[in-house]
Protein backbone atom coordinates (compact mmCIF):
# COMPACT_ATOMS: atom_id res chain seq x y z
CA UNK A 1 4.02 124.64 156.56
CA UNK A 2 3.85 120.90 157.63
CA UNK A 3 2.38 120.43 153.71
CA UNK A 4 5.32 122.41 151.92
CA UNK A 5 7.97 120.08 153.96
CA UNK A 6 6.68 117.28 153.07
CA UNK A 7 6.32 118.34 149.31
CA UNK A 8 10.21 118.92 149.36
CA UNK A 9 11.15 116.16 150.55
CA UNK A 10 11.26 113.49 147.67
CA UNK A 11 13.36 116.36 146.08
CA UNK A 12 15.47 116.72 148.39
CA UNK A 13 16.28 112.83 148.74
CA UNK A 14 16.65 111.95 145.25
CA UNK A 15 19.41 114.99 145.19
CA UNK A 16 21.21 113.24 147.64
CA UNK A 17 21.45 110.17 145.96
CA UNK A 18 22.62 111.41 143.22
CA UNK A 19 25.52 113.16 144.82
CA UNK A 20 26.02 110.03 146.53
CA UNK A 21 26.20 108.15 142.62
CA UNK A 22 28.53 111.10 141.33
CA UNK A 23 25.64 112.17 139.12
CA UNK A 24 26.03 115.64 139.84
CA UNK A 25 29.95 116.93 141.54
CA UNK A 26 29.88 119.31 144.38
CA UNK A 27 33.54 120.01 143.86
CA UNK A 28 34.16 122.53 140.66
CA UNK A 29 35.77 120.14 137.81
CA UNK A 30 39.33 120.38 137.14
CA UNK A 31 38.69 118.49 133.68
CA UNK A 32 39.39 120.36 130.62
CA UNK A 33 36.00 118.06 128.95
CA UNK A 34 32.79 120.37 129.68
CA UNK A 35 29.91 117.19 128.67
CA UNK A 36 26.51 118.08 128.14
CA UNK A 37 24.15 115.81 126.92
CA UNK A 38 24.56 116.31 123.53
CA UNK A 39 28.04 117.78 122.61
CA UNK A 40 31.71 116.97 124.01
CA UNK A 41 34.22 120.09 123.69
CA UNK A 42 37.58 120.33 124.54
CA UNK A 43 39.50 123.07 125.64
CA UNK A 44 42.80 123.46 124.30
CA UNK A 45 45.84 125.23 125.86
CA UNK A 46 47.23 128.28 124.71
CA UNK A 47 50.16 127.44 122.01
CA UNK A 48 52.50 130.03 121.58
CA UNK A 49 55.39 130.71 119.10
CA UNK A 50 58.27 128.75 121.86
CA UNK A 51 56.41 125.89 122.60
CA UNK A 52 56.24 124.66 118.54
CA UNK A 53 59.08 122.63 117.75
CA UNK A 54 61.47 123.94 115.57
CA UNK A 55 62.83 121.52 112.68
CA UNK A 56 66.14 122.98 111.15
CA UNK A 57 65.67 122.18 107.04
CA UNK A 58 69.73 121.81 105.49
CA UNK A 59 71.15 124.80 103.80
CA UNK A 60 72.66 122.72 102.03
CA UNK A 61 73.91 119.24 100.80
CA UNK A 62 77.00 117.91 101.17
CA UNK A 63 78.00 116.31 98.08
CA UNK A 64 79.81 112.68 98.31
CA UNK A 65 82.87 114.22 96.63
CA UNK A 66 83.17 116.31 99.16
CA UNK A 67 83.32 113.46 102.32
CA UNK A 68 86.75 113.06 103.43
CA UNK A 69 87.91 109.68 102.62
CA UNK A 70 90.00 107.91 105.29
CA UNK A 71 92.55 105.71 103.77
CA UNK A 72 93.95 102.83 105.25
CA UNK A 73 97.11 102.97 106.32
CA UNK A 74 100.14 100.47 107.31
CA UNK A 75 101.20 101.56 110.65
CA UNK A 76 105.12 100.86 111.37
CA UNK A 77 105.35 97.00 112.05
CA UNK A 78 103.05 95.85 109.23
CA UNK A 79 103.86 96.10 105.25
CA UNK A 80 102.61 95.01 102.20
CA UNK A 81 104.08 94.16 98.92
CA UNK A 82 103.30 92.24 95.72
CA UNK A 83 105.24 89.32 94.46
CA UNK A 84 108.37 90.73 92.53
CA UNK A 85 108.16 94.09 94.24
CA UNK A 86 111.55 95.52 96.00
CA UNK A 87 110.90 95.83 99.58
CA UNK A 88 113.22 97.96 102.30
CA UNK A 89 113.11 99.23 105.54
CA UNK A 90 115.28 101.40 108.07
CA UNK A 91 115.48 100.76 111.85
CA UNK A 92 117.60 102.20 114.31
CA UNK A 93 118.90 100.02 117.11
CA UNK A 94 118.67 101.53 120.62
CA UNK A 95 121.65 99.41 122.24
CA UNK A 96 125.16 100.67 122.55
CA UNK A 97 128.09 99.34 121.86
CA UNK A 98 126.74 97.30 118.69
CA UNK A 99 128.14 96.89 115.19
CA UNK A 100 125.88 94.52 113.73
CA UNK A 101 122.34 93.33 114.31
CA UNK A 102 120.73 89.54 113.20
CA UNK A 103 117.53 89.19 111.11
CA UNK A 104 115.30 86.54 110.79
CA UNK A 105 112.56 86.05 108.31
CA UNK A 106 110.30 83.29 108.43
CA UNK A 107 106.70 82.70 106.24
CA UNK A 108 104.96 79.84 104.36
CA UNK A 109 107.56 77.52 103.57
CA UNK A 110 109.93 79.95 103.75
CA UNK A 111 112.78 80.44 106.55
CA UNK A 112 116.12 82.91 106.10
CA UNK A 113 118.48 85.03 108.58
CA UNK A 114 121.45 86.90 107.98
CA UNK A 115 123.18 90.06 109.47
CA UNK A 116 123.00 93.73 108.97
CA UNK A 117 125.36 96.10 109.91
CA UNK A 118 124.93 98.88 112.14
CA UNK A 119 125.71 102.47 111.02
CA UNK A 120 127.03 105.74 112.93
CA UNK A 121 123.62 107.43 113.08
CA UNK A 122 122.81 103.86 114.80
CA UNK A 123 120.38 103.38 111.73
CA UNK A 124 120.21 99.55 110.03
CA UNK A 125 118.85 98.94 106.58
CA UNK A 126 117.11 95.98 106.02
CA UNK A 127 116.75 95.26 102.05
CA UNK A 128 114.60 92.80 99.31
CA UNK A 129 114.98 92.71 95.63
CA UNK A 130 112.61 92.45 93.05
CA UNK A 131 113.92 88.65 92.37
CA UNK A 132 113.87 87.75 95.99
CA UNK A 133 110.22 88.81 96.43
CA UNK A 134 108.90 86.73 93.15
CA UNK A 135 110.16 83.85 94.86
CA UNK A 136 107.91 84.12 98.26
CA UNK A 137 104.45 82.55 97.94
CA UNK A 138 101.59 84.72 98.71
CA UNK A 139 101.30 85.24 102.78
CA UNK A 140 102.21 86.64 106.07
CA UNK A 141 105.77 86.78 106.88
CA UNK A 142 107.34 87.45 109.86
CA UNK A 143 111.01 89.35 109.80
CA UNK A 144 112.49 89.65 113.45
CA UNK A 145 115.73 91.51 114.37
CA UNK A 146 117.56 90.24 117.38
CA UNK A 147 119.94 92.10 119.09
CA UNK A 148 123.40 90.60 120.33
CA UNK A 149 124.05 90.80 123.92
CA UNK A 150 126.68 93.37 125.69
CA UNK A 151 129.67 90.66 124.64
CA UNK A 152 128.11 90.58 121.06
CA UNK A 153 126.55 86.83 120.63
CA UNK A 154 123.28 85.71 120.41
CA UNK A 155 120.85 84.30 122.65
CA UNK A 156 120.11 81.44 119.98
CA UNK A 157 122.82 79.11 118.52
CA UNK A 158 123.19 77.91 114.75
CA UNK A 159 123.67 74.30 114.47
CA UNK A 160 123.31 72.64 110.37
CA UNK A 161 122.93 69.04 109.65
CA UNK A 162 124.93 69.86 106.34
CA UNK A 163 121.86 69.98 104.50
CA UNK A 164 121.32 73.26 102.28
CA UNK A 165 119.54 75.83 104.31
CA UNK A 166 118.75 73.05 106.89
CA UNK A 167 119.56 74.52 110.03
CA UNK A 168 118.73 73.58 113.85
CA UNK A 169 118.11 76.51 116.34
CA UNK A 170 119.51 76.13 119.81
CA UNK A 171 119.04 78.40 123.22
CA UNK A 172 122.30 78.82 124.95
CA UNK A 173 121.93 75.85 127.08
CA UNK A 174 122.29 73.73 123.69
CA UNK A 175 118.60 72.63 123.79
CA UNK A 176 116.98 72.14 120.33
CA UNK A 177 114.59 74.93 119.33
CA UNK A 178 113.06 74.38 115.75
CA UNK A 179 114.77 73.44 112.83
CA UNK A 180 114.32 75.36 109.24
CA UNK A 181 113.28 72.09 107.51
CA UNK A 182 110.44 71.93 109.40
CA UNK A 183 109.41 75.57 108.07
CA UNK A 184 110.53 74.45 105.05
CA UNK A 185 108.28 71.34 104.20
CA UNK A 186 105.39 73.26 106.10
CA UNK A 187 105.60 70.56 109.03
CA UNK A 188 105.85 74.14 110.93
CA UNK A 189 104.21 77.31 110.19
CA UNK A 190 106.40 80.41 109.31
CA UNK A 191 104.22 82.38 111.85
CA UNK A 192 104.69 79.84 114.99
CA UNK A 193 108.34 79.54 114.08
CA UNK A 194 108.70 83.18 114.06
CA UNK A 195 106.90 83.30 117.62
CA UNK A 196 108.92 80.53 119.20
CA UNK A 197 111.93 82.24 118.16
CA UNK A 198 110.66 85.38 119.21
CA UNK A 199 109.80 84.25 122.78
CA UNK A 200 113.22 82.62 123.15
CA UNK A 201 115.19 85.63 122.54
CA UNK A 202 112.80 87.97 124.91
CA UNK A 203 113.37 85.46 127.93
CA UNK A 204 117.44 86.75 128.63
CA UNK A 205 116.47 90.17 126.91
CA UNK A 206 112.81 91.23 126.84
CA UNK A 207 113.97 94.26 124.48
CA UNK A 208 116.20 92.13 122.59
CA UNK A 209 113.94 91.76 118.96
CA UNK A 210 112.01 93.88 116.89
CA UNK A 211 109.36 92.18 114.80
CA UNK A 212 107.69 93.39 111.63
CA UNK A 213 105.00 91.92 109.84
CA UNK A 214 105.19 91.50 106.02
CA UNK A 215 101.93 90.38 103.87
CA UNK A 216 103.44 89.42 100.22
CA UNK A 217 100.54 89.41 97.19
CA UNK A 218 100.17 88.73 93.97
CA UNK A 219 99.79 91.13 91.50
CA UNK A 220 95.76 91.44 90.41
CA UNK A 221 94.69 92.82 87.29
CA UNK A 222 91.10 93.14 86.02
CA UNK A 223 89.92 94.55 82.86
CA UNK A 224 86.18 96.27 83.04
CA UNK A 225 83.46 94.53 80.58
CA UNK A 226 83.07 96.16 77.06
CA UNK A 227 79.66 96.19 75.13
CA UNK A 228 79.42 94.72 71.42
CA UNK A 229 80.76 97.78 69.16
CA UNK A 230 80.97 98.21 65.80
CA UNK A 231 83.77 98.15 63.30
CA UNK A 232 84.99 102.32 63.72
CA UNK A 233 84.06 102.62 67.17
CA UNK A 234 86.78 104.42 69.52
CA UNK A 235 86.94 101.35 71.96
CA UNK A 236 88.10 102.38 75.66
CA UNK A 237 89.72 99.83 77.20
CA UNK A 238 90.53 99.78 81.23
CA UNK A 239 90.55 98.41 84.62
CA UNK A 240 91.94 98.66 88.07
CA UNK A 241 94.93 97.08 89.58
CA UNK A 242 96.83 96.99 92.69
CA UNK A 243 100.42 97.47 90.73
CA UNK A 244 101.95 100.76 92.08
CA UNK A 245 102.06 103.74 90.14
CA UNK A 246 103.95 103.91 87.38
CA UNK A 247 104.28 100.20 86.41
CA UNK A 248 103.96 99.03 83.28
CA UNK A 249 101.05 96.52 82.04
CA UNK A 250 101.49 95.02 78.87
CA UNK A 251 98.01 94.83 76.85
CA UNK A 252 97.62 92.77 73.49
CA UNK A 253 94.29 92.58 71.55
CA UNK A 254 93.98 89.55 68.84
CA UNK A 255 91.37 86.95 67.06
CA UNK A 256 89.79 84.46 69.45
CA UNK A 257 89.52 82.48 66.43
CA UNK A 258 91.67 79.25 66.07
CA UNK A 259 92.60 78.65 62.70
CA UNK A 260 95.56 77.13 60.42
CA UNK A 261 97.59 80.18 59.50
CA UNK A 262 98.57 79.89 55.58
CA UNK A 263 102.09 80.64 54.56
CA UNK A 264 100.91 83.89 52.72
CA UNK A 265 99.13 85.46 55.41
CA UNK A 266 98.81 89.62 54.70
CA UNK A 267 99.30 91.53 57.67
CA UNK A 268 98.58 95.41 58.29
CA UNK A 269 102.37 97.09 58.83
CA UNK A 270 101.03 98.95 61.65
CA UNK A 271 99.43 96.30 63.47
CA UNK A 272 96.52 93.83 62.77
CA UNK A 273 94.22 91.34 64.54
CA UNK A 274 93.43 88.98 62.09
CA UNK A 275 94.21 85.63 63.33
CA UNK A 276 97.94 84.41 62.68
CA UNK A 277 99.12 88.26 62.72
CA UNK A 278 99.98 88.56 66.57
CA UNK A 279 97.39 90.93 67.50
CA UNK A 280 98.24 94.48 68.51
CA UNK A 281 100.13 95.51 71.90
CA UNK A 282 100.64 98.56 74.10
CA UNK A 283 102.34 99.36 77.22
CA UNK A 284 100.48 101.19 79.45
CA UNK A 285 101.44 103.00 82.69
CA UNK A 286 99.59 102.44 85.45
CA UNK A 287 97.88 105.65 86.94
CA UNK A 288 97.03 106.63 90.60
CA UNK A 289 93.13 106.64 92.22
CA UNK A 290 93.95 107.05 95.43
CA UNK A 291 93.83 104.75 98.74
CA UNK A 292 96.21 102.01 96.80
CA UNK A 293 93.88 101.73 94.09
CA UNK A 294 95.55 101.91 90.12
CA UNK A 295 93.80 101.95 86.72
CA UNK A 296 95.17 101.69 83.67
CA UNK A 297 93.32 102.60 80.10
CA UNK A 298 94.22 102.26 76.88
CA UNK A 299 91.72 103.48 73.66
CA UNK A 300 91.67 101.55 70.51
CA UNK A 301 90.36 102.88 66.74
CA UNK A 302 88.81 100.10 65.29
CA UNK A 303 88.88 102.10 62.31
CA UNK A 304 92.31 100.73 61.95
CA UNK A 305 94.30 97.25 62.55
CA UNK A 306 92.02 95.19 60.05
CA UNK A 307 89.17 94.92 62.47
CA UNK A 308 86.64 92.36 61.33
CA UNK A 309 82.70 91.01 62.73
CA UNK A 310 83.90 88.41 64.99
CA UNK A 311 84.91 87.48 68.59
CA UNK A 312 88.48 89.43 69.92
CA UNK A 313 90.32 89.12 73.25
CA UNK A 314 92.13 91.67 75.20
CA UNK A 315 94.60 90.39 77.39
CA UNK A 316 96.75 92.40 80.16
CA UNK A 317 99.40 91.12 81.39
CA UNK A 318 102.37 92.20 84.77
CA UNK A 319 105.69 93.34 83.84
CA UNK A 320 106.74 89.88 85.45
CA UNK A 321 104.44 88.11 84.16
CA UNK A 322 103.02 86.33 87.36
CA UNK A 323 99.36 87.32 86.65
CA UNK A 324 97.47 87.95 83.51
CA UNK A 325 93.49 88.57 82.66
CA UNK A 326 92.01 88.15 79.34
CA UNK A 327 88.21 89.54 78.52
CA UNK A 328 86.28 88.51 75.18
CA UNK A 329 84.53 91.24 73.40
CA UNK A 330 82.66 91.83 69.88
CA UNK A 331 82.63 93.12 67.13
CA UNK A 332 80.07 93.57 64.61
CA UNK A 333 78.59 95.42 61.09
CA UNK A 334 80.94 97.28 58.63
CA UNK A 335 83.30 99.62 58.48
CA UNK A 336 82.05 103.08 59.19
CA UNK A 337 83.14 105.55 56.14
């Protein structure tokens, strides 16, 4: 018995020690890796049909046509106009007892006022003309309408030096405010005249002015590239524009060339472009795209008008004629029969 006990116990020792070493765990493994000394295996969880991830393919495409385009638009204290363009506008003055209701305008070199009166429905109409527009330069404008007070003057006197349209602003303690020369020659911008008027009629009557804001451009025009055509090609012509709808552009195609016209120059009757001939010219309407944006078009034979291998220009041109663009194309080979 003594010998068996003794035979164990190397056994039993090196066991221990390699419990103690973590060679062999007592505890049942938790572990999803099973190791043995030659393979590794994994054991996987159960996947079922919820616990894949679902990926929702389109039904379908929305096409870009389809995308609702937001437009900008001018809210109700800012406008825009082009250069010879009427411009008008309706407010309705919330004081009672009034007849008649001041205006101011000021912009780059530019300073006006005058009165409007006041009708039954309270409404005020507040107008520009065509000729009055052509003669602002390009810019932000400011147009303020000042209320009289309950005994019907204004919180800002009119003095004049005697000077055309040279006039010295005043508060009603007779201290010197701006004068319109100093708009005029640019010594003062139309915008911080416009805000030190402003201020001075809000300090007796904070409601006392409404102010719009009024961007004036000039008309653009472009005209899209054209490749080289032949002589008998059906030429379209067009472009985009920001005149409104319905204006007319005025579009002329002639010879680039420079030459000495002769005294017995032969021109087509219905048009030609040979050089000392004038060209020929349409007007065309302008057409609508949609958020402000015009086009115009215009398609040329060049079967007709005595159309020759050489350079031509197109030129397009405002119904005021503030703005023009001009575009070379060419022409080459014969006459197609």
């Amino acid at each position: 018995m003594t010998t068996k006990i003794h035979s164990i116990f190397p056994i039993i020792l090196v066991l221990i020690f390699c419990i103690a070493c973590g060679c062999i765990n007592s505890q049942p493994s938790s572990d999803k890796n099973i190791t043995t000394p030659a393979t590794t295996f994994t054991v996987l969880p159960t996947i079922t049909s919820s616990d894949i991830p679902v990926i929702a393919s389109p039904t379908s495409i929305i096409p870009y046509s389809d995308i609702a385009v937001q437009c900008p638009q001018e809210n109700n204290g800012s406008f825009t106009i082009l250069n010879g363009q009427p411009f008008s506008y309706q407010g309705f003055a919330d004081h009672e007892n009034i007849s008649m209701i001041r205006y101011w305008i000021f912009g780059n070199t530019y300073a006006s006022l005058g009165t409007l009166p006041i009708q039954q429905d309270k409404s005020f109409n507040f107008t520009m003309n065509g000729e009055q527009t052509l003669a602002m330069i390009n810019g932000t404008y400011r147009i303020l309408f000042e209320y009289p007070s309950s005994d019907g003057t204004y919180d800002i006197k009119i003095g004049s030096t005697g000077k055309k349209n040279d006039k010295i602003l005043y508060d009603r303690s007779g201290n010197r405010i701006i004068n319109f020369q100093e708009v005029m020659i640019n010594y003062l911008t139309g915008i911080d005249a416009a805000n030190i008027v402003e201020k001075e009629i809000r300090k007796s009557s904070p409601e006392g002015v409404i102010n719009l804001t009024l961007v004036v451009q000039q008309p653009v025009i472009t005209i899209s590239p054209v490749s080289v055509h032949d002589i008998g090609d059906i030429i379209s012509f067009n472009g985009t524009t920001n005149l409104p709808p319905g204006e007319i552009i005025s579009l002329n195609i002639a010879s680039a060339a420079i030459v000495h016209c002769p005294k017995n120059q032969t021109c087509d009757e219905g048009g030609s472009v040979f050089p000392c001939c004038g060209g020929i010219s349409q007007d065309v309407a302008v057409k609508p795209e949609g958020c402000g944006i015009t086009t115009w078009s215009w398609d040329v034979n060049t079967s007709h008008y005595q159309f020759y291998p050489d350079t031509f220009l197109i030129n397009a041109e405002d119904p005021n004629f503030s703005t023009s663009k001009v575009l070379f194309f060419e022409m080459r080979g014969k006459p197609k029969t």
